[in-house]
Protein backbone atom coordinates (compact mmCIF):
# COMPACT_ATOMS: atom_id res chain seq x y z
CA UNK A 1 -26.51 -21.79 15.53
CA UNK A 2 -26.13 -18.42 14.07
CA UNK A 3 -23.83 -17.21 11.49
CA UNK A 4 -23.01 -13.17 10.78
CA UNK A 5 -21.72 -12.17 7.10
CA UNK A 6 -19.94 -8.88 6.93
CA UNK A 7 -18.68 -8.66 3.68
CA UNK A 8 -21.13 -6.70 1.20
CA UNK A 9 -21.97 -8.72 -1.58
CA UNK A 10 -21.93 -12.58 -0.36
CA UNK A 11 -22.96 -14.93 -2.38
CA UNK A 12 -24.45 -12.38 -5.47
CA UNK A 13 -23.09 -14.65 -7.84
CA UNK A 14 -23.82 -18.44 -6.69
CA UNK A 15 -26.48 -18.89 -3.65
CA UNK A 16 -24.13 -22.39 -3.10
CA UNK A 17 -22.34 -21.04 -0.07
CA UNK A 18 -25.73 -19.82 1.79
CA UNK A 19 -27.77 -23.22 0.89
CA UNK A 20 -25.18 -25.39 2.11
CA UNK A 21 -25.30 -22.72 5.73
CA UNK A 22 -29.11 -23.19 5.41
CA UNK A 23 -29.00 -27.00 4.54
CA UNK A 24 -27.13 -27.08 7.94
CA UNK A 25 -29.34 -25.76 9.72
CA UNK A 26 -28.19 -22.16 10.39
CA UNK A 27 -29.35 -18.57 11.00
CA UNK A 28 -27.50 -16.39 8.60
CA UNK A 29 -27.41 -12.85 9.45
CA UNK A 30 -25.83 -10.68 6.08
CA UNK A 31 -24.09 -7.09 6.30
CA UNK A 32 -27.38 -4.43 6.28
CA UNK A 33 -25.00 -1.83 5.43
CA UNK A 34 -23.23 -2.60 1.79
CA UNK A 35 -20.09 -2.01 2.90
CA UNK A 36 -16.92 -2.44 5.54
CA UNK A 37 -18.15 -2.40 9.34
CA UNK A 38 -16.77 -0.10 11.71
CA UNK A 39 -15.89 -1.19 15.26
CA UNK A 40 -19.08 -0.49 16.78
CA UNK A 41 -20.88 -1.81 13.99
CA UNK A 42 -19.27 -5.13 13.96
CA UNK A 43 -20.01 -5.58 17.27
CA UNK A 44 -23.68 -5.23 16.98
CA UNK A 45 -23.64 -7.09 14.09
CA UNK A 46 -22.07 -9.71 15.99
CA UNK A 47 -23.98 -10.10 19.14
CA UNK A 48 -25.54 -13.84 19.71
CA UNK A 49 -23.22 -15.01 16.67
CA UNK A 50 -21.53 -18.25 16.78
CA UNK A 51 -19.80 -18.06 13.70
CA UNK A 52 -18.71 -15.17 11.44
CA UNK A 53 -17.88 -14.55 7.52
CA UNK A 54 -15.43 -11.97 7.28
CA UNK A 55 -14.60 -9.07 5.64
CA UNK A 56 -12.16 -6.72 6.43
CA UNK A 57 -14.09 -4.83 9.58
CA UNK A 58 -12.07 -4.71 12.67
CA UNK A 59 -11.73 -7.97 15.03
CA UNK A 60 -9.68 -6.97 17.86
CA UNK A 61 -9.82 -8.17 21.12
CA UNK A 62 -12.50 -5.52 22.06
CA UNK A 63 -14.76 -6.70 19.59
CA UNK A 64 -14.14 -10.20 20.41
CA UNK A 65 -14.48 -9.23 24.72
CA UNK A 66 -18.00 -7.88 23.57
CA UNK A 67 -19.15 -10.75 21.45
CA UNK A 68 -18.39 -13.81 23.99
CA UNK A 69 -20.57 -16.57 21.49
CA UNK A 70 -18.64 -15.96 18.60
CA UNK A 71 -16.94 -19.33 18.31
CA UNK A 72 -15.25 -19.25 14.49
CA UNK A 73 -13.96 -16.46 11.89
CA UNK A 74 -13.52 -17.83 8.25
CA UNK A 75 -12.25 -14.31 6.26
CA UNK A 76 -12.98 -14.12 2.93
CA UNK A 77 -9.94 -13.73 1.30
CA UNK A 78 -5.80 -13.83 2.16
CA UNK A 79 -5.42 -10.82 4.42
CA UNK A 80 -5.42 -11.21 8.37
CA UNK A 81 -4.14 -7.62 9.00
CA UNK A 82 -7.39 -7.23 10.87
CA UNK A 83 -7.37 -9.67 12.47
CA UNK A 84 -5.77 -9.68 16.42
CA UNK A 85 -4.73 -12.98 16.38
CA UNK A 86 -3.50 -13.07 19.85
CA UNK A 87 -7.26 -11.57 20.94
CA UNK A 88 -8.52 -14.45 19.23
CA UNK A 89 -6.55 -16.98 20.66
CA UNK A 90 -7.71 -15.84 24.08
CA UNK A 91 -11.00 -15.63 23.32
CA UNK A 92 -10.54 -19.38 22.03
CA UNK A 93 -11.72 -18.29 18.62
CA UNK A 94 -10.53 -20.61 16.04
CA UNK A 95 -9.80 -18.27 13.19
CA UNK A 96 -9.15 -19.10 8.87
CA UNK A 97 -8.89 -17.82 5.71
CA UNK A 98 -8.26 -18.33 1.79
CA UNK A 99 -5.20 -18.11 0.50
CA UNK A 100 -5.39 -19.46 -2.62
CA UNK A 101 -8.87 -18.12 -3.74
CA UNK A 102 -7.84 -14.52 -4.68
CA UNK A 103 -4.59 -15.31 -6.52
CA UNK A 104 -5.46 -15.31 -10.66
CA UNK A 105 -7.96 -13.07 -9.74
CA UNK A 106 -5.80 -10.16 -8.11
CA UNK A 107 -3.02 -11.27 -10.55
CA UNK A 108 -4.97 -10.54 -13.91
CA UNK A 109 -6.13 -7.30 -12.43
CA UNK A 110 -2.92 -6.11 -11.50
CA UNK A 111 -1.71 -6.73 -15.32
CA UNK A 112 -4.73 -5.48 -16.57
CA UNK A 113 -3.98 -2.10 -14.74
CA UNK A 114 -0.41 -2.13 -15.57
CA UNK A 115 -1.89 -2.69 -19.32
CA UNK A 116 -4.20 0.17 -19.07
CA UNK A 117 -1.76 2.60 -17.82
CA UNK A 118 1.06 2.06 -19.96
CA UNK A 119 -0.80 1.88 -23.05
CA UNK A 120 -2.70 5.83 -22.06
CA UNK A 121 -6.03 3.71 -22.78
CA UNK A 122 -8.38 5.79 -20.49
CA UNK A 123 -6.98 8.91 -21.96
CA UNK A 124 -7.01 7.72 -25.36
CA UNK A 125 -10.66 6.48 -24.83
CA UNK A 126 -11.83 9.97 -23.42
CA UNK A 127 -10.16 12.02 -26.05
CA UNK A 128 -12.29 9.77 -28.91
CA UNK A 129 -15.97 9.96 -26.95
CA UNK A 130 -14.84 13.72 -27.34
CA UNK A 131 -14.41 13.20 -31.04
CA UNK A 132 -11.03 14.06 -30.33
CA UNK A 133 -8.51 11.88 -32.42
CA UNK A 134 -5.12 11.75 -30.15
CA UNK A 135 -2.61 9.55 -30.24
CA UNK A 136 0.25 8.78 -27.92
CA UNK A 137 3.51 6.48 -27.52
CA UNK A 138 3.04 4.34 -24.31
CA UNK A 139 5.11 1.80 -22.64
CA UNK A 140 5.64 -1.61 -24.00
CA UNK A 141 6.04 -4.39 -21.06
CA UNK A 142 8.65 -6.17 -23.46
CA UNK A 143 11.85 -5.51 -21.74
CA UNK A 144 10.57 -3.49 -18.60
CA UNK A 145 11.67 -3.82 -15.42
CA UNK A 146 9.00 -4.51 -13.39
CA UNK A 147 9.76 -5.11 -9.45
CA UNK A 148 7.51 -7.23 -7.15
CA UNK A 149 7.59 -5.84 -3.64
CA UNK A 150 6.53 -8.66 -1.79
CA UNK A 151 6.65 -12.35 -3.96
CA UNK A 152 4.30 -14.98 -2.06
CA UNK A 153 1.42 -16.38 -4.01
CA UNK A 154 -0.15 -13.46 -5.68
CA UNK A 155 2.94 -11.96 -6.67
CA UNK A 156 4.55 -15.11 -8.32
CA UNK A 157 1.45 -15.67 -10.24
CA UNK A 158 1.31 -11.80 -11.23
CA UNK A 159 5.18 -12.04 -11.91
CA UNK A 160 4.25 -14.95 -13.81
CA UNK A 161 1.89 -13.06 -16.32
CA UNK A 162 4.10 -9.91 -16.37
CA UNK A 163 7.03 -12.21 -17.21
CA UNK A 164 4.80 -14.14 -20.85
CA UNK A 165 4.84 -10.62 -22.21
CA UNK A 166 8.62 -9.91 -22.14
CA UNK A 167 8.88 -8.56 -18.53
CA UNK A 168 12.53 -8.63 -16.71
CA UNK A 169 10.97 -9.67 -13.13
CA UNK A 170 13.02 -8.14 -10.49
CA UNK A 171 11.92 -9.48 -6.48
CA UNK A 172 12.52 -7.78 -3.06
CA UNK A 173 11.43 -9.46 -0.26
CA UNK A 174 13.41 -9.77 2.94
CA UNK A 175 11.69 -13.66 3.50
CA UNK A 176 13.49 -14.34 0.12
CA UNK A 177 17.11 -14.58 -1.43
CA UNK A 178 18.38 -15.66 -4.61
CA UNK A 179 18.00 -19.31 -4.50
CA UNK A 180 14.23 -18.89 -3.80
CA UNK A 181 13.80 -17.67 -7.52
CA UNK A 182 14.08 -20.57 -10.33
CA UNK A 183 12.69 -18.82 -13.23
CA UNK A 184 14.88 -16.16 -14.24
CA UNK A 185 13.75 -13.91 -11.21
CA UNK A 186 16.60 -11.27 -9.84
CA UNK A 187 16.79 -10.61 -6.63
CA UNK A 188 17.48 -7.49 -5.39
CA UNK A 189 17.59 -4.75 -1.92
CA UNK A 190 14.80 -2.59 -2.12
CA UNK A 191 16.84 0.74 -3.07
CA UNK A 192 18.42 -1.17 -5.47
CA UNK A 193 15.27 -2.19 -7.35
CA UNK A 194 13.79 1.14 -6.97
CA UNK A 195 16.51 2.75 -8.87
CA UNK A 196 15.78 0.42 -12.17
CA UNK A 197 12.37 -0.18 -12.12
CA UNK A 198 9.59 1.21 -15.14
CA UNK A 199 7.32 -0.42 -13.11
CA UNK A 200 6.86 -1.20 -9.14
CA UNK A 201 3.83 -3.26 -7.76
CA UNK A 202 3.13 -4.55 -3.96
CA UNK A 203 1.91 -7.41 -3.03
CA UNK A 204 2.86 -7.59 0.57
CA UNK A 205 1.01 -7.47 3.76
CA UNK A 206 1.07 -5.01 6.76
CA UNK A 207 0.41 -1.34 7.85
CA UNK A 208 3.41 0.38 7.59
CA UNK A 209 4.28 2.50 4.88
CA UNK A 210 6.77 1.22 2.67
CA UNK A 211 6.95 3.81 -0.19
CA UNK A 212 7.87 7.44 1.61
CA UNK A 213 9.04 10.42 0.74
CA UNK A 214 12.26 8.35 0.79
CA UNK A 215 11.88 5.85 -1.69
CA UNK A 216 10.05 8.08 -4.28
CA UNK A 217 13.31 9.61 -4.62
CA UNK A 218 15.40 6.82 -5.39
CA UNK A 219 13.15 5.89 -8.45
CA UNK A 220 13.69 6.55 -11.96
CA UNK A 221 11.48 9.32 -13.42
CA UNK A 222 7.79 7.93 -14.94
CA UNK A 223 7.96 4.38 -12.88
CA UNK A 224 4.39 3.41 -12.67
CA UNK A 225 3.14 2.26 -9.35
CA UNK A 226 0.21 -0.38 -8.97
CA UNK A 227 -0.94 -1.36 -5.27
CA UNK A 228 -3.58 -4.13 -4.97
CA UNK A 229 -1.66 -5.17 -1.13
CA UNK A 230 -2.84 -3.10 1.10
CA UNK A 231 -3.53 0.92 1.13
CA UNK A 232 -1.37 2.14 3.85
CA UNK A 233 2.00 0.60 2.07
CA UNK A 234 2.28 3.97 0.51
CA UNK A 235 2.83 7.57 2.04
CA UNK A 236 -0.25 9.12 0.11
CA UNK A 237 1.17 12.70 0.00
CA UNK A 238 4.53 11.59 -1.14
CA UNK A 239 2.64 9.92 -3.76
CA UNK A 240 0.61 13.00 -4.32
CA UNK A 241 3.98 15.50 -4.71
CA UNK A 242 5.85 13.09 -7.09
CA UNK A 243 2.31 12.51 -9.21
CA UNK A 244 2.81 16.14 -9.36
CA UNK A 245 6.58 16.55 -10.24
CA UNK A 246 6.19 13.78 -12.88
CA UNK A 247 8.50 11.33 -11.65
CA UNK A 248 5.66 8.80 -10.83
CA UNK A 249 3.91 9.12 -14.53
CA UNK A 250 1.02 6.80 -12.96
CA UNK A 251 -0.49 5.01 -10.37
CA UNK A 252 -3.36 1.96 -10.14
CA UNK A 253 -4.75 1.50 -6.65
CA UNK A 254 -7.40 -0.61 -5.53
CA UNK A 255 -6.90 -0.55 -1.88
CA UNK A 256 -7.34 2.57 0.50
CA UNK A 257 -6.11 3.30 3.78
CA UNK A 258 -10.26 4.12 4.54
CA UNK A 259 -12.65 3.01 2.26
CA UNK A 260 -15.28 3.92 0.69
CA UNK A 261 -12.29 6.34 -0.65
CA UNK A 262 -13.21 9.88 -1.72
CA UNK A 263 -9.36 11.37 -0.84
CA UNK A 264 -7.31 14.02 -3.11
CA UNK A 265 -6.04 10.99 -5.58
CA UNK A 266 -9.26 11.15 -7.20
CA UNK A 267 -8.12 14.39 -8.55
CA UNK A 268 -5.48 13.54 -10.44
CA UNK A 269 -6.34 12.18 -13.79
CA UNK A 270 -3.18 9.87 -14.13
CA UNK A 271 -4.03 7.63 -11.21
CA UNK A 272 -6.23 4.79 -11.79
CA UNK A 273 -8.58 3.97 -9.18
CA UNK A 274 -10.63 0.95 -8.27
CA UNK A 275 -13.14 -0.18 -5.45
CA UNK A 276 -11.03 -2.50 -4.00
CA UNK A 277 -12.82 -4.99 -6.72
CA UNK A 278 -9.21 -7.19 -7.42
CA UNK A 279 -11.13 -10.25 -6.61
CA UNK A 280 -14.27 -9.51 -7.67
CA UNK A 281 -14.26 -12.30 -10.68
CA UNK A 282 -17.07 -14.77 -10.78
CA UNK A 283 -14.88 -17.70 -10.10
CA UNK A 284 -13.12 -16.26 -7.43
CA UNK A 285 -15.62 -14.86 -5.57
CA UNK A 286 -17.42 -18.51 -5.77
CA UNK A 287 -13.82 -20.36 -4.89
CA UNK A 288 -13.48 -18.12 -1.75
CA UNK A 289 -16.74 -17.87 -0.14
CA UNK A 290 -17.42 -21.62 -0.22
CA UNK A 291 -14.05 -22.62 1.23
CA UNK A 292 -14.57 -19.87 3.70
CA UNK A 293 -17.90 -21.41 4.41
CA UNK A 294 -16.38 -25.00 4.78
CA UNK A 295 -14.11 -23.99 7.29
CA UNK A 296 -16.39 -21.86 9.03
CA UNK A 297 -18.40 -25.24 9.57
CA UNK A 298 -15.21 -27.36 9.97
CA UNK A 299 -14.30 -24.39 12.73
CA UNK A 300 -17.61 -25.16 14.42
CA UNK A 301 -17.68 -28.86 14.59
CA UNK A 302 -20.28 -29.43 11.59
CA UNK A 303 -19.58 -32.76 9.89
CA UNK A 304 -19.65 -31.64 5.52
């Protein structure tokens, strides 16, 4: 059998996940383009596949129409937003992912940002390799709101880091209420958070935009925003004008409505910007691409 890998750098850090494919007895066929597959692309890739690796490429029922071996999808990672899993059920696809994997990961790069930003360390480190001495009052995370849009696995264990340094951890989620939250947690409506929070960060799924024009405006002036969900959660030129006015003093992203990104944020100084890289950690990246791998083989009926 033959198995198609579309996300860019599989298996760079432990060739585990590819020998046990080989040691199986399988074709692997890996991404020849570095990067996220468009439609077209993916189905090429995918013709004569029975199993695929996954990235985040489209997998819609067209693809899936045009690609009538492919048996299995095992994503690499949490996110199924591109994945039509009504196509797939059709097709009789069985389809997985790894939920657990990315978590410490995507939560220690989410504080890390938060870290960097309210501490001015990228200006501060410019200004010195310009032998420029400047110094500047940041915000502490002792005592700041922060609120956690969105509060499944990634955002209790980011909540859970924010909360060690002196955080007050505010939740809205609309799958939650009160009595889901056992360590100190507040939960709260969404404009009702966004009127007290220093600091907002998403960890939710889906396509729709959740921070508009709208909610920009409820917020107190210099929140900080930090996105590591998915890049279409926020109105990017309602970002843009409030980046602009001051009332958003910052903003970490690391996921883009199209990526590679090269859009207008990457003028703006104040915004920290990432290549989507949240899980990119040695021991994640090893975690998820050998469970994916397992149940890419479970998927297809190969004994471990």
């Amino acid at each position: 059998m033959k198995v198609a890998i579309t996300t860019s750098s599989f298996a760079s850090i432990d060739s585990s996940p590819l020998e046990l494919l080989e040691a199986k007895g399988f074709e692997i066929v890996q991404n020849p383009y570095g990067r996220k597959l468009t439609e077209e692309e993916a189905i090429s890739h995918l013709q004569g596949v029975d199993g695929l690796l996954a990235g985040l490429e489209p997998l819609n029922g067209n693809v899936f129409r045009q690609c009538p071996q492919l048996k299995a999808v095992a994503r690499i990672g949490i996110g199924m937003d591109n994945v039509d899993m009504k196509a797939a059920e059709k097709a009789k696809i069985k389809v997985s992912n790894t939920p657990d994997g990315p978590t410490d990961a995507v939560a220690e790069m989410t504080l890390a940002s938060a870290l960097t930003l309210c501490r001015k360390i990228i200006p501060a480190n410019f200004a010195l390799h310009h032998k420029q001495w400047q110094k500047s009052i940041g915000l502490g995370l002792k005592n700041s709101n922060v609120l956690f849009i969105g509060y499944g696995r990634i955002g209790r264990k980011t909540a859970e880091l924010f909360r060690a340094l002196g955080a007050s951890i505010f939740v809205s989620d609309p799958a939650l209420n009160q009595s889901d939250l056992v360590l100190g947690e507040k939960f709260v409506e969404l404009n009702d958070g966004l009127k007290s929070a220093d600091i907002i960060s998403l960890h939710v799924e889906g396509n729709d935009p959740i921070l508009t024009a709208a909610e920009f405006e409820q917020m107190k002036d210099g929140v900080i925003i930090l996105n590591s969900a998915r890049g279409s959660l926020i109105d990017e030129n309602s970002l843009i004008k409030v980046l602009e006015s001051g009332k958003v003093a910052s903003a970490w992203m690391d996921v883009y409505p199209k990526e590679p990104y090269v859009g207008k944020l990457t003028e703006y100084k104040q915004v920290l910007l990432t290549p989507h890289i949240s899980t990119y950690t040695v021991q994640c990246r090893r975690d998820m691409e050998m469970a994916a791998v397992k149940n890419l083989l479970r998927d297809l009926g190969v004994n471990l």
